[in-house]
Protein backbone atom coordinates (compact mmCIF):
# COMPACT_ATOMS: atom_id res chain seq x y z
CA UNK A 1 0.00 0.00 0.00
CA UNK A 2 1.67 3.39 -1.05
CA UNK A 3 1.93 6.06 1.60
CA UNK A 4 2.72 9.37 2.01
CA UNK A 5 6.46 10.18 0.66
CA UNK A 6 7.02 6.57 -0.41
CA UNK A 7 6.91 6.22 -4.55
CA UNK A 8 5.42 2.94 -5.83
CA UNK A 9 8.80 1.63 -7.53
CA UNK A 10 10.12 1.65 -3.67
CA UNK A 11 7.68 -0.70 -2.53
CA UNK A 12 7.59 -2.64 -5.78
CA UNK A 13 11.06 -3.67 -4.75
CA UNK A 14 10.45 -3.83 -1.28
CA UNK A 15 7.48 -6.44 -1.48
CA UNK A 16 9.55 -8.23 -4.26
CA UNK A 17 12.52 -8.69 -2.74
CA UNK A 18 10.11 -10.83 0.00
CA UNK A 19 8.64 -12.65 -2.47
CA UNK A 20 11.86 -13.81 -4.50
CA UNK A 21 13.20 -14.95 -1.04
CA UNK A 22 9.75 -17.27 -0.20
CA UNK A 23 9.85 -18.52 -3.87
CA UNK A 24 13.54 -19.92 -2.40
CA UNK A 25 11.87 -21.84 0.38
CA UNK A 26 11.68 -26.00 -0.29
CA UNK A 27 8.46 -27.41 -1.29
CA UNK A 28 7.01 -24.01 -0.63
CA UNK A 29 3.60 -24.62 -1.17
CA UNK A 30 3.49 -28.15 0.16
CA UNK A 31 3.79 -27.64 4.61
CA UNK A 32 2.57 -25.64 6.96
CA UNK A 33 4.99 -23.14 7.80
CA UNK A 34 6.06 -22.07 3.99
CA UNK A 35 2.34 -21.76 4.29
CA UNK A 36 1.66 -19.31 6.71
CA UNK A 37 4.48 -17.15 5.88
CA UNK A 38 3.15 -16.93 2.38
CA UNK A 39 -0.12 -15.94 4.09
CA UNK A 40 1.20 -13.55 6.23
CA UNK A 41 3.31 -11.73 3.13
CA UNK A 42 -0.34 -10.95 1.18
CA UNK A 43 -1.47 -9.45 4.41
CA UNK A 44 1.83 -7.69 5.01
CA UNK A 45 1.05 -5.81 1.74
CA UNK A 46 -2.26 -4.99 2.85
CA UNK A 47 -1.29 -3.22 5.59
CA UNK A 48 -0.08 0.52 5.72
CA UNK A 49 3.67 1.09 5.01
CA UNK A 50 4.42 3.03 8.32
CA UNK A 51 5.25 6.85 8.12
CA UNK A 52 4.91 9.51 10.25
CA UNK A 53 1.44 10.61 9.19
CA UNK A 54 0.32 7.72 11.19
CA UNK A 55 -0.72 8.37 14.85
CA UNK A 56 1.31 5.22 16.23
CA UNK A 57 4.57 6.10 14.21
CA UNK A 58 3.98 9.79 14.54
CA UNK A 59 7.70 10.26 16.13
CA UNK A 60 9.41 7.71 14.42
CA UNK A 61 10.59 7.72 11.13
CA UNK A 62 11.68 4.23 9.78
CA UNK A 63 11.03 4.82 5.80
CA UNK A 64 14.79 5.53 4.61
CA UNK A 65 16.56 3.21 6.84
CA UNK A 66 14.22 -0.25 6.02
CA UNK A 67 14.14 0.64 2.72
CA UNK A 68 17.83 0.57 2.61
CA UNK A 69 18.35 -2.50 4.84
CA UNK A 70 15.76 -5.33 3.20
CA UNK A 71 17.68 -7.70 1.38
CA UNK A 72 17.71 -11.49 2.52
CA UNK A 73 20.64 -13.18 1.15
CA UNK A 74 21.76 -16.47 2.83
CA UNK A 75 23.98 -15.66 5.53
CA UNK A 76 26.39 -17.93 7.63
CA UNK A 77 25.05 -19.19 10.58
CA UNK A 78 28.74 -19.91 12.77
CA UNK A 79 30.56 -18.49 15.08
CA UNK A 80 34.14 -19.40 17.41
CA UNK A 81 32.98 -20.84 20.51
CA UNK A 82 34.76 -17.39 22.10
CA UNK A 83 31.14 -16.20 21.94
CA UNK A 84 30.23 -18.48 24.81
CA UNK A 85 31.73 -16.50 27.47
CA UNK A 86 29.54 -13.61 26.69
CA UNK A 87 26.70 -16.40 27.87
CA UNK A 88 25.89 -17.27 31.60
CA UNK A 89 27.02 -20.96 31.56
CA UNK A 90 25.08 -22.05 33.74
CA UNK A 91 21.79 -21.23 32.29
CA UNK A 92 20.19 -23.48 29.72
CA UNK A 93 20.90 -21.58 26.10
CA UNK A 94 20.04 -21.02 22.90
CA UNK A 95 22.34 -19.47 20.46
CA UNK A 96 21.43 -17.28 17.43
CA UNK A 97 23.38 -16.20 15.08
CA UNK A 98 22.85 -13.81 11.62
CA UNK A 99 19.31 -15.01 12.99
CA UNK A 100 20.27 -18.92 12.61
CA UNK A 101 19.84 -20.97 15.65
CA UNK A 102 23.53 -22.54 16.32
CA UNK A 103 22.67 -26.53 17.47
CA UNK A 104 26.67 -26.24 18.33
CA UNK A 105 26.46 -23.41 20.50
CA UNK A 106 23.61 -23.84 22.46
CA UNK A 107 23.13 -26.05 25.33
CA UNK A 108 21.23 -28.13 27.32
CA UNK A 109 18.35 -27.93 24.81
CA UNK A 110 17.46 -31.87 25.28
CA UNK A 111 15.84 -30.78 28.75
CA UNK A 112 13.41 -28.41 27.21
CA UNK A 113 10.66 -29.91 24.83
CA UNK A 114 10.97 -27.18 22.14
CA UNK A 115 10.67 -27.04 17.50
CA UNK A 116 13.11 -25.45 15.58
CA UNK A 117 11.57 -24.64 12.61
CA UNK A 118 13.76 -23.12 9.47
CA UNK A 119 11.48 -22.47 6.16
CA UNK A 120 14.84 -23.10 4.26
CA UNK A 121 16.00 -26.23 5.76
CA UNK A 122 13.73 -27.90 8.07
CA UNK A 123 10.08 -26.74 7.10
CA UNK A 124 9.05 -29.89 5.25
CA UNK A 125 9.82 -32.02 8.32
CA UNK A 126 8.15 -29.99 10.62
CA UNK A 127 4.57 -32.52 12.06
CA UNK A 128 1.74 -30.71 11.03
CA UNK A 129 -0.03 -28.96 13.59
CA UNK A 130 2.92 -28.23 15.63
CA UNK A 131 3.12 -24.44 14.74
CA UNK A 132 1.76 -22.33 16.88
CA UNK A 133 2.76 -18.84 15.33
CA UNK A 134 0.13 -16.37 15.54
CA UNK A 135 0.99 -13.02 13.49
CA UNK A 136 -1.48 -9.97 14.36
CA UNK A 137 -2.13 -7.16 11.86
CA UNK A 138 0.45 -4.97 13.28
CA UNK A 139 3.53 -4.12 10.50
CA UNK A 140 6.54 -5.25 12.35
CA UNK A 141 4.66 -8.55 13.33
CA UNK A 142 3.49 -9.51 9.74
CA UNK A 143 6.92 -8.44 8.18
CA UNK A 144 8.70 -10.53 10.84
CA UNK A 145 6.71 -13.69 9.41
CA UNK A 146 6.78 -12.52 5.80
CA UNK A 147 10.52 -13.23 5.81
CA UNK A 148 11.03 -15.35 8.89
CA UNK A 149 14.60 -17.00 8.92
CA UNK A 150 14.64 -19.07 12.14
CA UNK A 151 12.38 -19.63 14.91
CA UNK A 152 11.99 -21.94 18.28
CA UNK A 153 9.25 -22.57 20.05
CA UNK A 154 9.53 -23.30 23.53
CA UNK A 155 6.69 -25.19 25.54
CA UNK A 156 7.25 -25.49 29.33
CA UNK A 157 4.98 -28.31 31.17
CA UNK A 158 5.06 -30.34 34.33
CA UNK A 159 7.34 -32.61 32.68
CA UNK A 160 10.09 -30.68 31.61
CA UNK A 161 10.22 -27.21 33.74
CA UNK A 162 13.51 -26.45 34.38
CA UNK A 163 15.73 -25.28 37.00
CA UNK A 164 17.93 -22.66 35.86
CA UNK A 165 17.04 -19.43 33.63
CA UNK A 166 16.92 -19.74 29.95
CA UNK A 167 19.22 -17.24 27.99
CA UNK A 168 18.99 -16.34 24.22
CA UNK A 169 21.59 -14.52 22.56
CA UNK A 170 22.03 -12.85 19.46
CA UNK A 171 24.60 -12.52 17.89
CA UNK A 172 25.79 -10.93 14.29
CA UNK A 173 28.69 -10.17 12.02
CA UNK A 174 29.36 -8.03 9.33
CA UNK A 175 27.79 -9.72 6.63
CA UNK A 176 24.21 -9.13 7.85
CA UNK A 177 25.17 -5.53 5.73
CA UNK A 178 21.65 -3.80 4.38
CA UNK A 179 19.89 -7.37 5.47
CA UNK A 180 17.01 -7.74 7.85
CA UNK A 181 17.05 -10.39 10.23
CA UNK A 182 13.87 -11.55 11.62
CA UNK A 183 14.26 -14.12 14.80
CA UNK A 184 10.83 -15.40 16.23
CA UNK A 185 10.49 -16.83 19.57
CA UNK A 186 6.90 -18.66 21.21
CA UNK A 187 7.07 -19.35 24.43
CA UNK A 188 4.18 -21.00 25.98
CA UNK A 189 3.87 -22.24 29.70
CA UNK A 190 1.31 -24.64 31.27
CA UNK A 191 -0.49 -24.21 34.22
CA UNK A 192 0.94 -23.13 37.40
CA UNK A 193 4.30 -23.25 35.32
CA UNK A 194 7.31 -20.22 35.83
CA UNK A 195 10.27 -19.67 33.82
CA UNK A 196 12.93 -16.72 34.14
CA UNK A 197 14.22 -15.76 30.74
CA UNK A 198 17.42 -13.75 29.79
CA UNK A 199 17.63 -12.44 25.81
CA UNK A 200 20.44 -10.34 24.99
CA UNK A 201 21.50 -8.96 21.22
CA UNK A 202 25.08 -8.57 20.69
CA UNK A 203 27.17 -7.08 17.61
CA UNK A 204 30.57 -8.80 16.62
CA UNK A 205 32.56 -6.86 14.48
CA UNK A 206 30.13 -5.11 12.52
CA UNK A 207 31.44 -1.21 12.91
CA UNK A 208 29.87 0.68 9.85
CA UNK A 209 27.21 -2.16 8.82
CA UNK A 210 23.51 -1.54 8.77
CA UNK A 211 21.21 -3.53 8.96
CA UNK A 212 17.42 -4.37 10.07
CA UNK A 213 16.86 -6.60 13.05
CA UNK A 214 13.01 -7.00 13.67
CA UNK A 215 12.65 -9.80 16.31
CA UNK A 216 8.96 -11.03 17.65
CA UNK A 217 8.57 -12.91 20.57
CA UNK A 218 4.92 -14.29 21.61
CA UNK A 219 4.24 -15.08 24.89
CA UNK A 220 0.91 -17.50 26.19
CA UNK A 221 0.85 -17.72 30.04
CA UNK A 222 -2.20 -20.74 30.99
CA UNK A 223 -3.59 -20.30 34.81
CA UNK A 224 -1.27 -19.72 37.06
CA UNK A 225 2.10 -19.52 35.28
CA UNK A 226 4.51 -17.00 36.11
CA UNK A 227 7.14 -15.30 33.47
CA UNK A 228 10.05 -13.25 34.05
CA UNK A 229 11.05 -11.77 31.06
CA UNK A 230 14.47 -9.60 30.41
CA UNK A 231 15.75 -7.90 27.55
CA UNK A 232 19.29 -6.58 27.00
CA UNK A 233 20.15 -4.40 23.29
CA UNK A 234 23.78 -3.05 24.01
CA UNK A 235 25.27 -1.38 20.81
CA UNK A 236 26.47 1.71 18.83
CA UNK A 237 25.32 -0.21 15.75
CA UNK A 238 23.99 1.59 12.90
CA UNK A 239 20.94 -0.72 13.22
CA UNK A 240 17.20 0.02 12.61
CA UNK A 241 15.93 -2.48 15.11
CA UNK A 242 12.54 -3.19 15.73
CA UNK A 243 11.42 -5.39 19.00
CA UNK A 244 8.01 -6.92 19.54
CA UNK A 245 7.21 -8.83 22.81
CA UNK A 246 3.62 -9.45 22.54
CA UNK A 247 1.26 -12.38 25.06
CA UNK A 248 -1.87 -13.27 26.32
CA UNK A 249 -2.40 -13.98 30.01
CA UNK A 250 -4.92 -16.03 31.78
CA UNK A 251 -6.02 -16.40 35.04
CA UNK A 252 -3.68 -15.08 37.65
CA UNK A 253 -1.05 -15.61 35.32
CA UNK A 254 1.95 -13.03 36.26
CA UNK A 255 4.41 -11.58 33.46
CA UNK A 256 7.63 -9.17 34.61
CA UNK A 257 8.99 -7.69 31.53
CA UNK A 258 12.17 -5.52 31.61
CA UNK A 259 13.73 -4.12 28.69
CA UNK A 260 17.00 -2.62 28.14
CA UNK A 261 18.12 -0.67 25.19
CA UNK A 262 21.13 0.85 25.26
CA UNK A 263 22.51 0.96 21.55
CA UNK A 264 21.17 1.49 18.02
CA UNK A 265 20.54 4.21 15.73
CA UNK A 266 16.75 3.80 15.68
CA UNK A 267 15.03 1.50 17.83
CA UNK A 268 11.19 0.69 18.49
CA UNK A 269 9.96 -1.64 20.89
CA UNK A 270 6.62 -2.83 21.06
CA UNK A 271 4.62 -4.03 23.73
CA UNK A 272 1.01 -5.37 23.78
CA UNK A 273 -0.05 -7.22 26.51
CA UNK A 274 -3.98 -8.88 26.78
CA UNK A 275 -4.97 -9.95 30.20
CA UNK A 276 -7.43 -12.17 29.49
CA UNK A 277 -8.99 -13.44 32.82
CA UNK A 278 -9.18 -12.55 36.40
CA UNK A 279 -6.48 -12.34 38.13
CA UNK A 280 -3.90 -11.72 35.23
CA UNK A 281 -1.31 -9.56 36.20
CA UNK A 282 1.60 -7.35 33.61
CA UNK A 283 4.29 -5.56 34.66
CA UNK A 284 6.31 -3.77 32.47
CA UNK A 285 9.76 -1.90 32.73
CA UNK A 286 12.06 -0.05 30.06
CA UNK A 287 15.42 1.85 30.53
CA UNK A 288 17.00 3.45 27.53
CA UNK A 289 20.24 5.16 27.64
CA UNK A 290 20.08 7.21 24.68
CA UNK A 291 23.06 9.09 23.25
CA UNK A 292 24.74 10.66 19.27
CA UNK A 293 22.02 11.41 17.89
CA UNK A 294 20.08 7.30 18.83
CA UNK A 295 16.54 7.28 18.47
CA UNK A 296 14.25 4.67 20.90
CA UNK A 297 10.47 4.81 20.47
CA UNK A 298 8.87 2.61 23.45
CA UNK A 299 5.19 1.76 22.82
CA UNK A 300 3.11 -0.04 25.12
CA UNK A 301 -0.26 -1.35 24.69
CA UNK A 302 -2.14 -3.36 27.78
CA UNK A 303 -5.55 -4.40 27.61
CA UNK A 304 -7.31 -5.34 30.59
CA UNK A 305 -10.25 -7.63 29.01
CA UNK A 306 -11.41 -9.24 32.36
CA UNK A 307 -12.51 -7.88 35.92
CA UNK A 308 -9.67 -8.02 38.77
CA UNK A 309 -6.70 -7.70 36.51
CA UNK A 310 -3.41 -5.72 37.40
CA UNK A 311 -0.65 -3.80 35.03
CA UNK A 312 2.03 -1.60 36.09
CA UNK A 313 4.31 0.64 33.92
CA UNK A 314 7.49 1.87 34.77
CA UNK A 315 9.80 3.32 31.85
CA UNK A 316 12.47 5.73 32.11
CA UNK A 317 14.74 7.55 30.15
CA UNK A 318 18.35 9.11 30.28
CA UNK A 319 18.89 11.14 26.83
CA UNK A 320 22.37 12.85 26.39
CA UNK A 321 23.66 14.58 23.43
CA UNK A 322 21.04 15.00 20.45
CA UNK A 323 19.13 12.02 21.05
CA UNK A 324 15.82 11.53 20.93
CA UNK A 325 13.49 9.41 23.03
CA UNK A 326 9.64 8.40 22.62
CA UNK A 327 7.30 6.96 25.09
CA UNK A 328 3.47 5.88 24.07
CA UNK A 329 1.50 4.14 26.94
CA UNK A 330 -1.73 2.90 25.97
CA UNK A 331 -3.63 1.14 28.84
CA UNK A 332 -7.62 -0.05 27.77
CA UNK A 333 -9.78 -1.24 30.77
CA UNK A 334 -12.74 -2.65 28.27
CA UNK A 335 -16.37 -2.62 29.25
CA UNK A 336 -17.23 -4.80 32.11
CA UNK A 337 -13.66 -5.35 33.67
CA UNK A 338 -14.44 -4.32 37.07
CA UNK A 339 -11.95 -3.11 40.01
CA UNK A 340 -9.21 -3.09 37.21
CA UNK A 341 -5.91 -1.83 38.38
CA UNK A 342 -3.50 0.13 36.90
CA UNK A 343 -0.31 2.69 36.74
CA UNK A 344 1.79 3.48 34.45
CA UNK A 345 4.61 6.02 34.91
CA UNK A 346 7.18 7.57 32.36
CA UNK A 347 10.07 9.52 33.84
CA UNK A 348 13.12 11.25 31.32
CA UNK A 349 16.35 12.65 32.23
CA UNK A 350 17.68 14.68 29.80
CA UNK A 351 21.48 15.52 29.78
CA UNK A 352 21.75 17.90 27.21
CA UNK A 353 20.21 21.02 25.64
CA UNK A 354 19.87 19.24 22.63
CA UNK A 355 18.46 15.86 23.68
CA UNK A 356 14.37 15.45 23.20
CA UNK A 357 11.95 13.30 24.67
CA UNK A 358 8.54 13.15 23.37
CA UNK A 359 5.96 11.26 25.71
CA UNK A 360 2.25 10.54 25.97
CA UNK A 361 0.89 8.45 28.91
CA UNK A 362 -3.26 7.43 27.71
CA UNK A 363 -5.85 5.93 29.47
CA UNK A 364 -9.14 4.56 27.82
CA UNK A 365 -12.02 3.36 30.53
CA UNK A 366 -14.99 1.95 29.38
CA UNK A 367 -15.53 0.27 33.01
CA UNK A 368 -16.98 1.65 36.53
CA UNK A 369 -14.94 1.27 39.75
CA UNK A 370 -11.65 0.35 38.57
CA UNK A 371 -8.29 2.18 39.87
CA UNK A 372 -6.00 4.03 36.72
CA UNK A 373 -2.65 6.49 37.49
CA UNK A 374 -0.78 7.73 34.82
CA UNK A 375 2.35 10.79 34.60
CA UNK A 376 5.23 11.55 32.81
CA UNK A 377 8.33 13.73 34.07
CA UNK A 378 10.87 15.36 32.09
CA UNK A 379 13.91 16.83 34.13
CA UNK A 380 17.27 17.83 33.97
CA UNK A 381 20.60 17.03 36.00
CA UNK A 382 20.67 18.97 39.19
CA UNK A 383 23.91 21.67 39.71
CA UNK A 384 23.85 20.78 43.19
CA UNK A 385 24.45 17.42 43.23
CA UNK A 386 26.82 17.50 40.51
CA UNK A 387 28.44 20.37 42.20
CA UNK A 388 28.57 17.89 45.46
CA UNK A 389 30.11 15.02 44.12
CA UNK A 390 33.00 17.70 42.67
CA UNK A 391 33.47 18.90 45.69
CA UNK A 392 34.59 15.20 46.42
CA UNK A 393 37.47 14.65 43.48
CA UNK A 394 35.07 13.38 41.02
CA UNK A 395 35.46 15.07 37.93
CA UNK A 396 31.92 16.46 36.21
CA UNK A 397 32.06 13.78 33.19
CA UNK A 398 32.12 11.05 36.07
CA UNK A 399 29.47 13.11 37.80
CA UNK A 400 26.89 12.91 34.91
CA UNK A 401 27.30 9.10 35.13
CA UNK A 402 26.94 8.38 38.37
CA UNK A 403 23.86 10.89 38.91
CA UNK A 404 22.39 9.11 35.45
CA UNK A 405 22.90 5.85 36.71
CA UNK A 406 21.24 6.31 39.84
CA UNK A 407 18.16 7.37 37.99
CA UNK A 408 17.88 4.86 35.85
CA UNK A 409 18.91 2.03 38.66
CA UNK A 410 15.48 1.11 40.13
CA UNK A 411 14.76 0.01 36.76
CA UNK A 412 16.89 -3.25 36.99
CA UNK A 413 15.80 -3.52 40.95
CA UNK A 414 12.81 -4.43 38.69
CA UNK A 415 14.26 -7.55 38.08
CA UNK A 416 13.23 -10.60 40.20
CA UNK A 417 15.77 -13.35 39.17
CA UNK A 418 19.07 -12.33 41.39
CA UNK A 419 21.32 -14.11 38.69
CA UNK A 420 19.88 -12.20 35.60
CA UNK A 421 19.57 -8.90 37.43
CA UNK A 422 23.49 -9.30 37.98
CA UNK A 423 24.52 -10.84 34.35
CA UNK A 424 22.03 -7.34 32.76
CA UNK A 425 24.47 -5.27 35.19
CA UNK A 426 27.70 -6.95 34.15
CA UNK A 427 26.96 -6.08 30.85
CA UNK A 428 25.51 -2.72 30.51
């Protein structure tokens, strides 16, 4: 579909480009999964090309930089084993990378009942009915699907929960240059099931290479199970990445999402969280570190579908230089979900003259006697403490960092699981 600013010869190739690389996939027409992504593509081109006239991308421009970064050659899927110590050992892993799932590198994947599914390799074995992928109408989700490379799907039950955190790493080189990589992660738990999960995306010797990197994961939380959920993007990458967690809780099911994003030129992370029954409970945390002119656009959607269901927001932001920061926070309490609870809070830090954060905290309520907070805060550093902590040998760069980090710190107190609160601190 042709939008505002974008000719009809640049989607032409855009859309093309997609469909040359499903015409590569084996037996395309003949399994499920070469299927569905085929499915999802004609949708994907029914959908609005975002721009900025839209209300949802209204500060967020991604036109020039996917157009330029769209191609899908084949790309190699190893790495030296030096990679590993970047990994907590002694969580179970799985290893990505150029968005290929590495059977070498990752571990202890026997003791989790989980498909790998590649539409170039492995499709046509695939059982049928064992794909659970569900793409909504939203862009980054269908074009995730449209040109999926790799994906897992990981199903925890009574017979195989496990002990220790699961980690997923990322990991690319320089030939993912003017690609887009599109990882896609299920994760479904049982009843009364709880799993801590540690994903982290890391760059290895890339420098000047752009690229796309629009990862999905779907979450699906039965009665009762309980997901913590972090996310670590560390890089001065010239990447447009694009980050979707999206679920669907059921009753009293409890989901603790933290993301991190500390790197990238433009980034947008996406959120939408249903609470389906009573009892369901979301809480959500993001801390970008913005800096040289980086762009991160957080947008949150949470939709409170039942009576007695809980969400709580807490993003903030520390913005130095001529960066640029966004924060959207939609929260819907739908007709008939009584005593609903929720807050959602947006604080920014801004370092710099130059640096810009624009932020817009909503509430819809179509429900009697439910309980809804919302704010934003947009502040500066503060002479005096910087002056104190001069006033003690620490020069004013230093100062700025330590006053920053302090700000932003209560954010990874967020985190529950001791061991991946201390692994996202070791790294950031």
């Amino acid at each position: 579909m042709e939008t505002p600013n974008t000719t009809t010869a640049d989607l032409d190739n855009f859309y093309g480009e997609l469909k040359k690389y499903q015409a590569s996939f084996v037996d395309a027409q003949k399994n499920e999964l070469t299927t569905l992504l085929n499915k999802k593509l004609i949708q994907l081109q029914e959908v609005p090309f975002p721009h900025r006239k839209q209300e949802d991308w209204k500060y967020t421009n991604i036109k020039k930089k996917l157009l330029a970064n769209y191609r899908l050659d084949k790309l190699p899927g190893k790495m030296s084993k030096v990679v590993l110590k970047e990994i907590p050992q002694d969580f179970h892993h799985f290893v990505f990378i150029n968005g290929k799932l590495s059977k070498l590198l990752s571990n202890n994947t026997k003791a989790i009942k989980f498909i790998h599914l590649d539409p170039l390799d492995d499709a046509y074995f695939i059982e049928p009915g064992s794909i659970h992928f569900q793409a909504s109408n939203n862009f980054c989700d269908l074009l995730n699907i449209s040109t999926l490379r790799e994906g897992i799907q990981i199903h925890i039950t009574k017979d195989n929960a496990p002990t220790k955190p699961i980690a997923i790493s990322h990991f690319f080189t320089a030939e993912c240059k003017h690609n887009i990589i599109s990882p896609r992660i299920a994760i479904s738990l049982d009843t009364n099931m709880a799993l801590d999960v540690f994903e982290q995306f890391q760059y290895k010797g890339l420098q000047d290479s752009p690229f796309t990197l629009n990862n999905v994961t779907e979450l699906r939380l039965e009665a009762g199970a309980k997901l913590e959920y972090v996310q670590l993007q560390n890089t001065t990458t010239p990447t447009l990445h694009f980050n979707t967690i999206k679920g669907n809780l059921y009753r009293d099911a409890h989901v603790n999402i933290t993301n991190l994003t500390y790197g990238g030129e433009v980034s947008r992370n996406n959120f939408c969280i249903n609470l389906q029954e009573e009892g369901a409970t979301a809480i959500l945390n993001g801390l970008y570190n913005l800096k040289d002119g980086q762009h991160s656009d957080q947008f949150v959607e949470i939709n409170h579908n039942a009576p007695h269901t809980d969400s709580h927001q807490l993003f903030k932001g520390v913005l130095d230089d001529n960066s640029h920061g966004v924060f959207t926070g939609k929260v819907y309490i739908k007709k008939y979900s009584l005593q609903a609870n929720s807050t959602q809070t947006n604080k920014n830090l801004l370092l710099s003259p130059k640096a810009h954060i624009d932020t817009r905290p909503q509430l819809e309520i179509y429900a009697d006697d439910v309980k809804c907070t919302h704010g934003a805060t947009i502040g500066q550093l503060n002479d005096e403490e910087i002056f104190y902590l001069e006033t003690r040998g620490i020069n004013q760069k230093r100062a700025k960092e330590m006053v920053a980090t302090g700000f932003g710190e209560d954010v990874l107190f967020k985190i529950q699981n001791e061991q991946i609160r201390d692994v996202a601190k070791s790294l950031l």
